[in-house]
Protein backbone atom coordinates (compact mmCIF):
# COMPACT_ATOMS: atom_id res chain seq x y z
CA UNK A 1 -10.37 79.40 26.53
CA UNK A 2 -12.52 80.79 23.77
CA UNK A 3 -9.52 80.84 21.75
CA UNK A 4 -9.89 77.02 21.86
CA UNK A 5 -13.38 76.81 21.69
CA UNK A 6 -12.92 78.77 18.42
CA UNK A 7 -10.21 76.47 17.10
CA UNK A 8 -12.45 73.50 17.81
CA UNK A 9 -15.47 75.03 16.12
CA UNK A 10 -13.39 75.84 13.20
CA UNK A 11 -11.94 71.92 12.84
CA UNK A 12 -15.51 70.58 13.08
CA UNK A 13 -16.41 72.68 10.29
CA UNK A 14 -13.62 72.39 8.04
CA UNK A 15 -14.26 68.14 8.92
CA UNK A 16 -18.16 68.26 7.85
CA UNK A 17 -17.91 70.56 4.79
CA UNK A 18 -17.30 68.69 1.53
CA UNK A 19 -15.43 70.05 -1.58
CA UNK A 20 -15.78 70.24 -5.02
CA UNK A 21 -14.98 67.60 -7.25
CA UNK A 22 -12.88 68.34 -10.30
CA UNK A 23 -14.34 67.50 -13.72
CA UNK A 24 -10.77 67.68 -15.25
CA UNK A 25 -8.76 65.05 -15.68
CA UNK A 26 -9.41 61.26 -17.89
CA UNK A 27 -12.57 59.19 -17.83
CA UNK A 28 -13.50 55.93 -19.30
CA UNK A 29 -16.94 55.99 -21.06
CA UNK A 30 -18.67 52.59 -21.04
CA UNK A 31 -21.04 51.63 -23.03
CA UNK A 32 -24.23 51.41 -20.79
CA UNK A 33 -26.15 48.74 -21.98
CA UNK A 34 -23.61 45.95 -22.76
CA UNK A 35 -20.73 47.47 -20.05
CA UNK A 36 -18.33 47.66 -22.79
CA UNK A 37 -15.73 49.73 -22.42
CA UNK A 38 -15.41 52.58 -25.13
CA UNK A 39 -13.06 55.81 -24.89
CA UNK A 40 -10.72 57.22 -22.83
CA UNK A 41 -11.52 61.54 -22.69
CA UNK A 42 -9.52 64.46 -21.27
CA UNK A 43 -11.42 67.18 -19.91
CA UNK A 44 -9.42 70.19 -19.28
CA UNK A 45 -10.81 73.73 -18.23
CA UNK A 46 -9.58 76.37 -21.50
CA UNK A 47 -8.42 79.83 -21.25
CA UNK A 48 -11.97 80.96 -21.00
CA UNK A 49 -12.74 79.18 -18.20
CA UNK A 50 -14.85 76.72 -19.47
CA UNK A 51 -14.49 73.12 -19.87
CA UNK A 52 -13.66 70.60 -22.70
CA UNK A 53 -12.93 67.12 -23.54
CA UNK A 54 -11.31 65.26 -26.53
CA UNK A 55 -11.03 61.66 -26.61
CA UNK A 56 -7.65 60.31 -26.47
CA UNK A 57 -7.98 56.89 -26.78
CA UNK A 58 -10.74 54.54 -28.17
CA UNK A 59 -10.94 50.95 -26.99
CA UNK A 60 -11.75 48.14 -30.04
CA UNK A 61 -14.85 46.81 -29.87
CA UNK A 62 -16.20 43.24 -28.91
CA UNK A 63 -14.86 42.13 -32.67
CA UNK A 64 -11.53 43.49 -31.92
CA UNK A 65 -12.45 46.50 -34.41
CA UNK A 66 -12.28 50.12 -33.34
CA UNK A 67 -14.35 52.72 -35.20
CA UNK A 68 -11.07 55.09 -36.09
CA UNK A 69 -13.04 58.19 -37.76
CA UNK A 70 -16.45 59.91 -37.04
CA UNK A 71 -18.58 59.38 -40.66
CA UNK A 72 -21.44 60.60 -39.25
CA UNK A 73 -20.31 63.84 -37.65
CA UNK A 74 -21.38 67.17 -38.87
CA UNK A 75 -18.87 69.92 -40.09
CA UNK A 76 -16.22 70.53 -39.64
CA UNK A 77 -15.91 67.13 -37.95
CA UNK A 78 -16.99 64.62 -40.91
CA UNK A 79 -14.05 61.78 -41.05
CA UNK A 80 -11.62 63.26 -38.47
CA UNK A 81 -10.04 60.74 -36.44
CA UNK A 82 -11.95 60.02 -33.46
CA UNK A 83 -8.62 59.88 -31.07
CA UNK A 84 -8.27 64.04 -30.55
CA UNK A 85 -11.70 64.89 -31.55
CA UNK A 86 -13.39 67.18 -29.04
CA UNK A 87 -16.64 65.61 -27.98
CA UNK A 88 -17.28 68.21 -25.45
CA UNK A 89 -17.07 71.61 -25.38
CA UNK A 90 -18.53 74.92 -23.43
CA UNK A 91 -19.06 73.48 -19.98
CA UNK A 92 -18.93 75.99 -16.63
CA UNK A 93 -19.11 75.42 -13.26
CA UNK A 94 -22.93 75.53 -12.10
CA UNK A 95 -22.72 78.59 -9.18
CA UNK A 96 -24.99 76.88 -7.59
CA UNK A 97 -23.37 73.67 -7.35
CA UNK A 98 -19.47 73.10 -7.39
CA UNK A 99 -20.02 69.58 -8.45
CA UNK A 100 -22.38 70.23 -11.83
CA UNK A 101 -21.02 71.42 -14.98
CA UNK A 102 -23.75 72.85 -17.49
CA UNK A 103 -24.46 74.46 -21.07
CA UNK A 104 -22.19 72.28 -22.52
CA UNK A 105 -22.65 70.51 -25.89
CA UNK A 106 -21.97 67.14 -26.39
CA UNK A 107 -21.03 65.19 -29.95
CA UNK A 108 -21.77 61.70 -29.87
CA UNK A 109 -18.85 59.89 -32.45
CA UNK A 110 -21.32 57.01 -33.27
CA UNK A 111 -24.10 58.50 -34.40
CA UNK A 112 -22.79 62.23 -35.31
CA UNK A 113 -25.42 63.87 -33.33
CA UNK A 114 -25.09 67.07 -31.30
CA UNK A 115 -26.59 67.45 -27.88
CA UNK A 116 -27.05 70.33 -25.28
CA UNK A 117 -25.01 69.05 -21.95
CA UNK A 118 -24.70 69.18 -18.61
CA UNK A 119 -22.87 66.92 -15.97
CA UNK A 120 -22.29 65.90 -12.17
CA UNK A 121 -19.43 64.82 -10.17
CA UNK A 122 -19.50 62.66 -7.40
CA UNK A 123 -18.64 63.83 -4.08
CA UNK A 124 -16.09 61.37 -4.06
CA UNK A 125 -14.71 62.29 -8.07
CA UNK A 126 -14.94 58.96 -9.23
CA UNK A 127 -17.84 58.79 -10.96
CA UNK A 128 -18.78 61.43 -13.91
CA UNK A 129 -22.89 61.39 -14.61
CA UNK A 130 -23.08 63.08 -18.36
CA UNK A 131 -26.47 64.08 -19.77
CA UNK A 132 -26.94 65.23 -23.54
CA UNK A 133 -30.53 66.51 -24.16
CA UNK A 134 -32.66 68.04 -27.20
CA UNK A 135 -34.57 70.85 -25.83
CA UNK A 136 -35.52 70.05 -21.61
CA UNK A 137 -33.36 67.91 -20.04
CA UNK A 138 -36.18 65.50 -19.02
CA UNK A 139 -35.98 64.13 -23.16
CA UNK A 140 -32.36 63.35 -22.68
CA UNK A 141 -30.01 60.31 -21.69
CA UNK A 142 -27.73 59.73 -19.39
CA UNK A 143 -24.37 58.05 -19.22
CA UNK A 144 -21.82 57.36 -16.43
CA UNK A 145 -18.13 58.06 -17.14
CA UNK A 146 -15.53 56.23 -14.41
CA UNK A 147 -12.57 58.29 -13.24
CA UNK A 148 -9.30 57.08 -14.74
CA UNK A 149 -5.55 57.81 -14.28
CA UNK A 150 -4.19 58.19 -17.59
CA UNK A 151 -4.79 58.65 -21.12
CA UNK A 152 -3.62 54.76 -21.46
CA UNK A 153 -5.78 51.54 -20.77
C-alpha cells in the first residue's frame, strides 16, 4: 500500500512541476512598434556553456529593401553582413531561474549600439522577452522575440 501511495505522490509531483524552457533554437524578432517582422536568430549554447545568437536571416522591410550590412556597428563588426553576425553573445542560465538567461550583451544592427542583456523564456517556450540595458536594467528596453521552426520564413 505505501508503495502506491508513494507512486501516486511521485506522479502528482512530476504533473505540477514545470520545466525549463530552452533559449536555443530560432526566433523571429519583430519590430515592436509597427509589428513588422525583422530577423530570424539562432541561439545556440557554445563550448563554454554560455549562450549566443547570430542572425540568419533578415526579412526586407515595408519598401521591399533589407538593410544587408551593419554601418553603424563598432569593431570588428563595421560593414559585415548582417545575415551571420552575432548579435548576442555571453548569456548563462540564471541559477536562480531556469527560464532567465543573464550577463549577456546585445548588438543592435540598426543603430550599432552595444547593450548589457538579459532574457526570459516563457513557461510555455514560445515567447522570448529580451532586455538590453546601459547601466540598471530599469533604463533599458524590452523586446519580444516569437519562437520559430527554422532558419527560413
Amino acid at each position: 500500500m505505501y508503495k502506491h501511495v508513494f507512486m501516486g505522490l511521485c506522479i502528482a509531483f512530476a504533473s505540477t512541476t514545470t520545466f525549463a524552457a530552452a533559449i536555443e533554437g530560432y526566433w523571429k524578432s519583430i519590430e515592436e512598434r509597427t509589428g513588422q517582422q525583422l530577423s530570424i536568430i539562432e541561439i545556440r549554447k557554445g563550448d563554454n556553456g554560455q549562450f549566443n545568437g547570430k542572425i540568419v536571416y533578415r526579412y526586407p522591410n515595408a519598401h521591399g529593401i533589407s538593410l544587408s550590412n551593419c554601418t553603424k556597428c563598432p569593431a570588428p563588426h563595421t560593414n559585415k553582413p548582417l545575415v551571420g553576425l552575432e548579435i548576442l553573445s555571453g548569456f548563462r542560465q540564471d541559477p536562480n531561474d531556469p527560464n532567465a538567461y543573464v550577463d549577456g550583451l546585445v548588438l543592435e544592427a540598426t543603430s550599432g549600439r552595444v547593450y548589457k542583456g538579459k532574457g526570459v523564456v516563457s513557461g510555455e517556450g514560445k515567447r522570448l522577452r529580451m532586455r538590453g540595458y546601459m547601466g540598471v536594467s530599469a533604463l533599458g528596453r524590452t523586446v519580444v522575440w516569437i519562437r520559430t521552426n527554422s532558419a527560413n520564413p
